[in-house]
Protein backbone atom coordinates (compact mmCIF):
# COMPACT_ATOMS: atom_id res chain seq x y z
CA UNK A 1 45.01 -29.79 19.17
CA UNK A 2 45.99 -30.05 22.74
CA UNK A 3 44.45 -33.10 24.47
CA UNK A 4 44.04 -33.70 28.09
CA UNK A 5 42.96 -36.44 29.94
CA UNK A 6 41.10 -35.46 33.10
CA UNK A 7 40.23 -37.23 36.04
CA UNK A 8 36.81 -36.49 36.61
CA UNK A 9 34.79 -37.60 39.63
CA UNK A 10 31.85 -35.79 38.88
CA UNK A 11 31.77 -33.21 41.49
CA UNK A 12 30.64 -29.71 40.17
CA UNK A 13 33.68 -28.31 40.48
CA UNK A 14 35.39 -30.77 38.18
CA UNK A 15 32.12 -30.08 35.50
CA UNK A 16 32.93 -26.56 35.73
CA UNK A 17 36.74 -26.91 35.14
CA UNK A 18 36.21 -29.12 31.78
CA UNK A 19 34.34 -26.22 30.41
CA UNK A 20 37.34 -23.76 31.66
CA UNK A 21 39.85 -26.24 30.21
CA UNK A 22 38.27 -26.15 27.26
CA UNK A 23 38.43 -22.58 27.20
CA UNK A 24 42.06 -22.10 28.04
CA UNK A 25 44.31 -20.29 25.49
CA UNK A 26 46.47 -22.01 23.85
CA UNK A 27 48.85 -21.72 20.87
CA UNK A 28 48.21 -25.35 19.81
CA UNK A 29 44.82 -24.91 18.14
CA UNK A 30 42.55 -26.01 20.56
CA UNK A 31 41.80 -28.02 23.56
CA UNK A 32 40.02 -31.08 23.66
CA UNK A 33 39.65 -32.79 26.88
CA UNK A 34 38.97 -36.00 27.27
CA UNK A 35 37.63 -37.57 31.13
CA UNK A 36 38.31 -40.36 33.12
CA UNK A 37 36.15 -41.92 35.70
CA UNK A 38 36.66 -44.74 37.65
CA UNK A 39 34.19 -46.86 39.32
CA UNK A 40 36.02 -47.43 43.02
CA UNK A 41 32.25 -48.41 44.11
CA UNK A 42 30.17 -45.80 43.59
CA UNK A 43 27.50 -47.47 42.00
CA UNK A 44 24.60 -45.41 40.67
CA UNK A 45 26.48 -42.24 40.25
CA UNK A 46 28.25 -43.58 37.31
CA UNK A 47 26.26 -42.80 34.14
CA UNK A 48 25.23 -39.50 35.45
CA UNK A 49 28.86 -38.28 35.74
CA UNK A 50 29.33 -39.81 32.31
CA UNK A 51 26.90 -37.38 30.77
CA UNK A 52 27.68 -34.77 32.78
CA UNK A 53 31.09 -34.58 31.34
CA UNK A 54 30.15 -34.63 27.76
CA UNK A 55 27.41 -32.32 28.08
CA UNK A 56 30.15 -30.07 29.81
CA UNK A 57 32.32 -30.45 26.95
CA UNK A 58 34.07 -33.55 26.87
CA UNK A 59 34.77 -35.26 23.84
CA UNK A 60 35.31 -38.44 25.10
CA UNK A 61 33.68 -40.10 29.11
CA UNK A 62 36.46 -43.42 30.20
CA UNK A 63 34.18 -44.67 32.67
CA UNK A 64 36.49 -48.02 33.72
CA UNK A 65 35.69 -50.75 36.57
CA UNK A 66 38.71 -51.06 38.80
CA UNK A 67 37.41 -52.19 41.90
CA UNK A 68 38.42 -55.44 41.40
CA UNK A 69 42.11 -54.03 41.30
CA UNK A 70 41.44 -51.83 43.75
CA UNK A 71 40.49 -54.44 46.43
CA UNK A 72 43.44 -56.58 45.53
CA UNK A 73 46.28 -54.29 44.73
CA UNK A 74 45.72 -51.51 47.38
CA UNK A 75 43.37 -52.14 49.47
CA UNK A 76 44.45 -55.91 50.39
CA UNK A 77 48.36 -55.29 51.13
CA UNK A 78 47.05 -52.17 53.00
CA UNK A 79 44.93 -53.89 55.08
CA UNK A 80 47.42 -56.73 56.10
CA UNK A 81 50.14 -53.69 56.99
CA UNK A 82 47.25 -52.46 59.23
CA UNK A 83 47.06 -49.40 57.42
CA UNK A 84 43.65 -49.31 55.36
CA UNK A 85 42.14 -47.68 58.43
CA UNK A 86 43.89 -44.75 60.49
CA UNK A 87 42.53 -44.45 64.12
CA UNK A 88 38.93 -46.41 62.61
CA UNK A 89 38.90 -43.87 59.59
CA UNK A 90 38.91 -45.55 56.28
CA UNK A 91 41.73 -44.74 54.17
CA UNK A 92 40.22 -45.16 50.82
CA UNK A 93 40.49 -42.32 49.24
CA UNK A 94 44.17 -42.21 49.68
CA UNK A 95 44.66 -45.32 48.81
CA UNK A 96 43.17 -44.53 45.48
CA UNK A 97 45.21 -42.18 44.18
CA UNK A 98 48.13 -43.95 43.15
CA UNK A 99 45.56 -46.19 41.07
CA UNK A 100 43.85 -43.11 40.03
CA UNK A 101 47.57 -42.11 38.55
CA UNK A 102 48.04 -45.50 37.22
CA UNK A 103 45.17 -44.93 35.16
CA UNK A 104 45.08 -41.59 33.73
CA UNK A 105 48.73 -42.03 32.87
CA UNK A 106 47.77 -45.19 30.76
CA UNK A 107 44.27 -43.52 28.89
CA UNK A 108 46.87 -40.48 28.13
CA UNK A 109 49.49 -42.99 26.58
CA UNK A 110 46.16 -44.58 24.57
CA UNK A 111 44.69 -41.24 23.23
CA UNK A 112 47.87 -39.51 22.71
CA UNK A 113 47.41 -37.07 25.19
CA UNK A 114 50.25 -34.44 26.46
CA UNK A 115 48.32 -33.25 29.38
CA UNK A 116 47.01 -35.49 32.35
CA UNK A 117 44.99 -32.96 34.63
CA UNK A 118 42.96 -33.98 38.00
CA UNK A 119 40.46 -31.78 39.93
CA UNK A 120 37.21 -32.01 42.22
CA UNK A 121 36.01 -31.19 45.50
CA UNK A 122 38.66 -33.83 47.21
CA UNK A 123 41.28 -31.81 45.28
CA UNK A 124 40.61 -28.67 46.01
CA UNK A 125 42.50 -29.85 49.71
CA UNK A 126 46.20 -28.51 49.88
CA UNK A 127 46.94 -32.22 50.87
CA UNK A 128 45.24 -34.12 48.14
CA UNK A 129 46.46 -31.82 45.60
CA UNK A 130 50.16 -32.54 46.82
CA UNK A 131 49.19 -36.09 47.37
CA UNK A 132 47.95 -36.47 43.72
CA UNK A 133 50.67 -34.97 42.05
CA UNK A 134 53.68 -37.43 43.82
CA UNK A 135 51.77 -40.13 42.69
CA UNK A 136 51.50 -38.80 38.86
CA UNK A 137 54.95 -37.83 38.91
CA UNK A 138 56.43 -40.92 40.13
CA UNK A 139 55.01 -42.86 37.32
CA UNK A 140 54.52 -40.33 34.48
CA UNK A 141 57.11 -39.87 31.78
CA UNK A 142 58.94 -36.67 31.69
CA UNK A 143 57.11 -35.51 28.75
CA UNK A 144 53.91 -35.48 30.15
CA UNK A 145 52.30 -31.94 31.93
CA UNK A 146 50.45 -32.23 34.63
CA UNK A 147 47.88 -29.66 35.11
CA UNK A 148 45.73 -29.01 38.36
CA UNK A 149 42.85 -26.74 36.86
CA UNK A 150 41.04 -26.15 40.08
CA UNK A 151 44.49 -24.70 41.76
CA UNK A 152 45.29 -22.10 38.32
CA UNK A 153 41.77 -20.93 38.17
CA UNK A 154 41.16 -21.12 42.34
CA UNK A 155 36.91 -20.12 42.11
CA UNK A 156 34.77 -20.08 44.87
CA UNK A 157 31.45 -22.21 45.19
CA UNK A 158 29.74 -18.47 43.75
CA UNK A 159 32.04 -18.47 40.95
CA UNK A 160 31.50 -21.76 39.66
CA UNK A 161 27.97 -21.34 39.98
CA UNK A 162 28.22 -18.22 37.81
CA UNK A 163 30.57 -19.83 35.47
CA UNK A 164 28.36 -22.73 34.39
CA UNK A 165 25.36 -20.59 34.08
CA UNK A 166 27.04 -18.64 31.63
CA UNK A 167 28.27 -21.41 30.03
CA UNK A 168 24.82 -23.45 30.23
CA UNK A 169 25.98 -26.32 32.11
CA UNK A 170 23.93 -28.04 34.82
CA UNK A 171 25.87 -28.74 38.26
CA UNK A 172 25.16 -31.21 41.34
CA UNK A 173 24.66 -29.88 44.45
CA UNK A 174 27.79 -27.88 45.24
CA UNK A 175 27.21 -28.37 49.30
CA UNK A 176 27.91 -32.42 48.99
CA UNK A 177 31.01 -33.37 48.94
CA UNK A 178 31.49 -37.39 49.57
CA UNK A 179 33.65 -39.47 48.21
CA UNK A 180 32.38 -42.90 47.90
CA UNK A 181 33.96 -46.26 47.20
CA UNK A 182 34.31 -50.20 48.17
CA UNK A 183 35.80 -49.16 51.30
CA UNK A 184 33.34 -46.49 52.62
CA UNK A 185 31.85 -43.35 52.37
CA UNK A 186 33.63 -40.07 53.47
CA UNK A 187 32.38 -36.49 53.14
CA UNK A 188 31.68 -32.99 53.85
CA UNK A 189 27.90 -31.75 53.59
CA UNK A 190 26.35 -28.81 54.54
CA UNK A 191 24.19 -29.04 57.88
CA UNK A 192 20.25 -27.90 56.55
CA UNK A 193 19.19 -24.58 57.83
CA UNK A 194 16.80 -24.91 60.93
CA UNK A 195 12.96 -26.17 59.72
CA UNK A 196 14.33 -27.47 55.99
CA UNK A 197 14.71 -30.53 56.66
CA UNK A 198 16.09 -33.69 58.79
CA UNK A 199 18.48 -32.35 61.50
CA UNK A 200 19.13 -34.57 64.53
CA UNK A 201 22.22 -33.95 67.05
CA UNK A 202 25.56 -35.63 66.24
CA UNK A 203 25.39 -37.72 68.93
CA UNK A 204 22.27 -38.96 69.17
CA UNK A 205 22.18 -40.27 65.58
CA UNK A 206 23.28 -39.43 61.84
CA UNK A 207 20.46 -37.94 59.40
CA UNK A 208 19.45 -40.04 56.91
CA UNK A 209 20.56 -37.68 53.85
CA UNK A 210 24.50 -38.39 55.12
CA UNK A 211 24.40 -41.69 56.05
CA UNK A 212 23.71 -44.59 53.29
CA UNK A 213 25.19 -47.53 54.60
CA UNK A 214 24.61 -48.07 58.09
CA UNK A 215 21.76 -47.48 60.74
CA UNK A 216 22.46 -45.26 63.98
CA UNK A 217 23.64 -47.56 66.77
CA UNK A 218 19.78 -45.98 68.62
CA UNK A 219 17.97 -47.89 65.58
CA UNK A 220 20.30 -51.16 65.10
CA UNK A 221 18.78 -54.62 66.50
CA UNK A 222 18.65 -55.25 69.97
CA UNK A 223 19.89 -58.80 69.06
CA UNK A 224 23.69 -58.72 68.26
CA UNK A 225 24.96 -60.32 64.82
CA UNK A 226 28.23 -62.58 65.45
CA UNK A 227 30.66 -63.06 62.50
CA UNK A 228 33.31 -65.91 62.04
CA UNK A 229 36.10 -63.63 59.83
CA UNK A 230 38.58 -66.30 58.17
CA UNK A 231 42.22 -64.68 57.46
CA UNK A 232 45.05 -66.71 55.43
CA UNK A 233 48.37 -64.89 55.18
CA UNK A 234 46.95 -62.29 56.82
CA UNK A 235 44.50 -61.98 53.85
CA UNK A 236 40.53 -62.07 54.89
CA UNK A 237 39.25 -65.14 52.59
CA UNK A 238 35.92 -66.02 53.96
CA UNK A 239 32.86 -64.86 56.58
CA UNK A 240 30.83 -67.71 58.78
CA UNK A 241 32.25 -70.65 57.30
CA UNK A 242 32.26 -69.42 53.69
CA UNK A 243 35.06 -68.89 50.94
CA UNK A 244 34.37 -65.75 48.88
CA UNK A 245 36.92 -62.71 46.82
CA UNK A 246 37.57 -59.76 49.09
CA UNK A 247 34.65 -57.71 47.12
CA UNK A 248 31.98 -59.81 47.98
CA UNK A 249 33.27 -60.00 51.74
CA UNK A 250 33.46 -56.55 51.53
CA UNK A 251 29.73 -56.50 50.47
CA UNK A 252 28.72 -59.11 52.71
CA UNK A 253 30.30 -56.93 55.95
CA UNK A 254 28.66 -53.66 54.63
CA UNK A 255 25.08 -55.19 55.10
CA UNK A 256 25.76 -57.12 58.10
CA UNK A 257 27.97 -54.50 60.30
CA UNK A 258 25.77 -51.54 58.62
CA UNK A 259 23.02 -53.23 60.05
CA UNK A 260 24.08 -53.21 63.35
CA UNK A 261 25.55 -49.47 62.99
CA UNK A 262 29.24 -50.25 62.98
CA UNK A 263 31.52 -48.35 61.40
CA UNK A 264 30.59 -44.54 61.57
CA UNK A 265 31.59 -41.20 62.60
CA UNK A 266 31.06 -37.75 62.25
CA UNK A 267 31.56 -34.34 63.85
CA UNK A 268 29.95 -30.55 63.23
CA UNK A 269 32.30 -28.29 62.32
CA UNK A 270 29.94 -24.40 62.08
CA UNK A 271 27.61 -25.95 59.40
CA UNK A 272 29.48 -28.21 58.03
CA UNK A 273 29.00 -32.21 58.67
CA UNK A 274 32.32 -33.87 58.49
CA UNK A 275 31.48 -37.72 58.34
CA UNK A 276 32.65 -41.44 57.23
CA UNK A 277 31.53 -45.02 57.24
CA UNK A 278 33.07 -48.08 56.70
CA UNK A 279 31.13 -51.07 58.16
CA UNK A 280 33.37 -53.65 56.74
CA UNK A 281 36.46 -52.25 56.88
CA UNK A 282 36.18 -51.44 60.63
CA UNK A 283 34.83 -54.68 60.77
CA UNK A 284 38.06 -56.59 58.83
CA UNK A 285 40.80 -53.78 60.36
CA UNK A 286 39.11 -55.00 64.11
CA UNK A 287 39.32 -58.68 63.04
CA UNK A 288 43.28 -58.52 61.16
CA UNK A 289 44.64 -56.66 64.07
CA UNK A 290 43.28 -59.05 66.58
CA UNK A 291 44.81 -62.38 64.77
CA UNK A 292 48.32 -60.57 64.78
CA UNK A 293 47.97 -59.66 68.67
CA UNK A 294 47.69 -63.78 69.05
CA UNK A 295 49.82 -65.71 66.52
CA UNK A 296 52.28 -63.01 66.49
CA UNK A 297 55.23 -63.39 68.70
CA UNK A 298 56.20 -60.78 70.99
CA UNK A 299 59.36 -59.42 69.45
CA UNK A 300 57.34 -58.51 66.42
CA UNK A 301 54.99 -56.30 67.77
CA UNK A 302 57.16 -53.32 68.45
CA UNK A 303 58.53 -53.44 64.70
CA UNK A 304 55.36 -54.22 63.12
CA UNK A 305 54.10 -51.03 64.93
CA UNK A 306 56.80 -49.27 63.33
CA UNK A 307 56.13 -49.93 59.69
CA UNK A 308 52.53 -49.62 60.22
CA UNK A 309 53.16 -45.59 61.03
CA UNK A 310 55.69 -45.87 58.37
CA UNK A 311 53.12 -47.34 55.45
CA UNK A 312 50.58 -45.03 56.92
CA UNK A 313 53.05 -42.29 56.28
CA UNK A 314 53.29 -43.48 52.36
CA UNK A 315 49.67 -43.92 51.49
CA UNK A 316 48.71 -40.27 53.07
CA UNK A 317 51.62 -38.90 51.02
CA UNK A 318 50.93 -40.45 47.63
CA UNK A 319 54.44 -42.31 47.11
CA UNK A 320 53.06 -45.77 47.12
CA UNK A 321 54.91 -46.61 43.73
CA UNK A 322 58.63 -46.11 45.38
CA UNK A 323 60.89 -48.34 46.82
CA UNK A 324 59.93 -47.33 50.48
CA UNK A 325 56.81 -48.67 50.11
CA UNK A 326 58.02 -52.02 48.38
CA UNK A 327 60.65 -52.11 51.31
CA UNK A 328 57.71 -51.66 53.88
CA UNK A 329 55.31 -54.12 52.06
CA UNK A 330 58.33 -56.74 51.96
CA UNK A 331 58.58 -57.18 55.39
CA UNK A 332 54.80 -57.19 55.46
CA UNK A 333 54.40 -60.21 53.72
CA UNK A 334 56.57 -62.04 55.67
CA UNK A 335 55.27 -61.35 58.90
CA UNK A 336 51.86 -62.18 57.86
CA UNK A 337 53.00 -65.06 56.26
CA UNK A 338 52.05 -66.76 60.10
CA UNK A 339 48.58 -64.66 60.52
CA UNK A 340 46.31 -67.28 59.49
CA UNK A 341 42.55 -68.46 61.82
CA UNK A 342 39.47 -67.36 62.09
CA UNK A 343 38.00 -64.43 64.74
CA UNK A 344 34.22 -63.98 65.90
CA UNK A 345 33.48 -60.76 66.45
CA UNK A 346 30.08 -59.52 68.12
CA UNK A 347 28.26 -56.38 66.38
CA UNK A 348 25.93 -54.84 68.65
CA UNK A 349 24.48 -50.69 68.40
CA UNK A 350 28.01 -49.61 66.91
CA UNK A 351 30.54 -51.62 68.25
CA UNK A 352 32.46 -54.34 67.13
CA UNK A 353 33.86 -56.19 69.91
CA UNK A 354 36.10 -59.39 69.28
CA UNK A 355 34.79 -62.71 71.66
CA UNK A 356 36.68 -65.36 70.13
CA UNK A 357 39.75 -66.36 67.75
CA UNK A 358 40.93 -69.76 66.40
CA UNK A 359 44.59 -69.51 65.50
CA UNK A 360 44.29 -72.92 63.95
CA UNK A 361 41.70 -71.34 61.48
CA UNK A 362 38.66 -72.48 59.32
CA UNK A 363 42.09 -73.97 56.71
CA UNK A 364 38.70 -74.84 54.49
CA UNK A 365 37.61 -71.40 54.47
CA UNK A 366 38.89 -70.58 51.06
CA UNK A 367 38.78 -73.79 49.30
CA UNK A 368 35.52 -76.00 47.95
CA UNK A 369 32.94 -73.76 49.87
CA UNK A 370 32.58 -71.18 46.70
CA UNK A 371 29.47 -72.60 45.74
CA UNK A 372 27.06 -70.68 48.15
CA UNK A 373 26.90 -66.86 47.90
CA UNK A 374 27.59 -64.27 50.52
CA UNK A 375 24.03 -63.71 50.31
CA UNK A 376 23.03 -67.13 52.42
CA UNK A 377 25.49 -65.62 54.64
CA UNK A 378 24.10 -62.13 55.27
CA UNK A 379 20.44 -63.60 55.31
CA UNK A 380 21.15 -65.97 58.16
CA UNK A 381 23.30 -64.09 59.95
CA UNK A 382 21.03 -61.22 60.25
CA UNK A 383 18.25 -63.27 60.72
């Protein structure tokens, strides 16, 4: 038997091509695929995509928690090179490839596989197909094939449709495409036709079937929230006065700055909504980039600037596990090595505005406060 372990993200696109792997010939004696799903924050969608993959024809569903080393490996040194956000667009889903890569290379060394394959509606994108294979090939052993099924078979949305009605398999909605995880929510979905339901104009607020985490700016409180963000080393360790991991200041940020409508954008293109939010990490990339601007000195800025483009450059082309990026990330870390205080930022109808920082810094931030939850925080802050 063949075996391949597939990346699955539970798109219907990615159902349909574990029935059509299953399917391909092969002089082997069979395929069996096995899926891979990570949990980068998507929440509730996680046991559904688990079943969906075995009732497609899986014979084994991975579904593994990495946000933990998601937040710390990738998203933490990106966000303290500046480049977890490009022009206030999250950059989560490409910094999740490379741990996406990390992983399926690992399940295939633990079921034996000879085949790592990846595939979805993200992939189906010329530049997250070329993205995804640098960072499997810079990590995979020579031995290993790596197989794009969506790009050999190429079907259109009808195809697919026909394809897993012939095979029997149930798809999601084939117009939603949104790729969620700790850092935000990014997407494509199809505008409803006229009279089926919720359609408001793009500026004058989001409908409620694409947005999740925030309010429009029209419905946040007239009363703006202020936050005290607490940064050591450039690293954000607490929010008002409190110590907590990145993941639960993530969290704490999403409720507070969603709140308040920070942190979203979107744009019609013919029928087609093209959207993201990320409440915290505008909220943290606003905060970081602030701190730098005043404990930084002057002949750093320029060069900083430099390798910020430069990282940027690394993360949207999938190389993050090469020496340029442990070159760039070097000279990171020692510039942040001086960004430590605290900034207040205001949130008010979509913006976040910064009104205060304390180079000095909250130095207790991180240390003896981790006792009271981020929820005492949220409550009393939106309060």
């Amino acid at each position: 038997m063949t075996r391949i372990v597939f990346a699955y993200d539970g798109s219907a696109a990615a159902t349909a091509a574990i029935a059509w792997m299953r399917d391909m010939p092969t002089d082997a004696g069979g395929i069996e695929v096995v899926t891979l799903t990570l949990d980068l924050g998507q929440r509730d969608e996680l046991d559904a995509a688990r079943s969906r993959a075995l009732a497609a024809g899986a014979v084994r569903a991975h579904v593994l928690d990495v946000r933990e080393s998601f937040a710390q490996d990738y998203l933490m040194p990106a966000l303290r090179a500046d480049a977890a956000c490009d022009d206030g667009m999250p950059m989560g889903v490409a910094l999740s490839r490379p741990l996406i890569a990390r992983q399926l290379v690992d399940v295939a060394r633990m079921e034996g596989a000879t085949v790592v394959a990846y595939g979805g509606a993200a992939w189906r994108d010329a530049e997250e197909q070329a993205r995804m294979e640098r960072a499997i090939r810079a990590i995979a052993p020579p031995s290993i094939v790596v197989l794009a099924p969506l790009v050999e078979w190429s079907p259109t949305d009808d195809e697919i449709e026909a394809f897993a009605e012939a095979q029997s398999i149930r798809l999601p909605r084939l117009t939603s495409r949104v790729a969620t995880d700790v850092w935000g929510r990014c997407g494509r979905v199809e505008a409803p036709a006229p009279g089926s339901g919720p359609e408001r104009g793009i500026a004058g607020g989001a409908d409620d079937f694409v947005y999740t985490q925030t309010k429009s700016p029209e419905q946040a409180p007239e009363t703006p929230a202020f936050v005290d963000v607490t940064f050591e080393r450039g690293a954000p360790v607490g929010i008002s006065g409190v110590g907590m991991p990145l993941l639960e200041i993530v969290s704490s940020l999403e409720t507070i700055a969603g709140a308040h409508g920070v942190g979203r954008s979107d744009a019609l293109d013919g029928r087609v909504r093209v959207f993201c939010e990320s409440p915290a990490a505008t909220v943290l990339d606003v905060a970081h980039r602030a701190l730098e601007r005043a404990v930084l000195p002057a002949d750093v800025h320029v060069p900083l600037a430099q390798v910020r483009v430069w990282y940027r450059e690394i993360v949207r082309r999938g190389t993050w596990a090469s020496l340029a990026r442990e070159a760039a990330q070097a000279f990171v870390d020692r510039v942040q090595a001086d960004v430590t205080g605290t900034v207040t930022v205001k949130l008010s109808r979509g913006t976040c505005q910064v009104v205060a920082i304390d180079a000095a810094g909250d130095r207790d931030a991180g240390e003896g406060r981790q006792t009271t939850h981020g929820k005492s925080v949220v409550g009393s802050i939106l309060r």
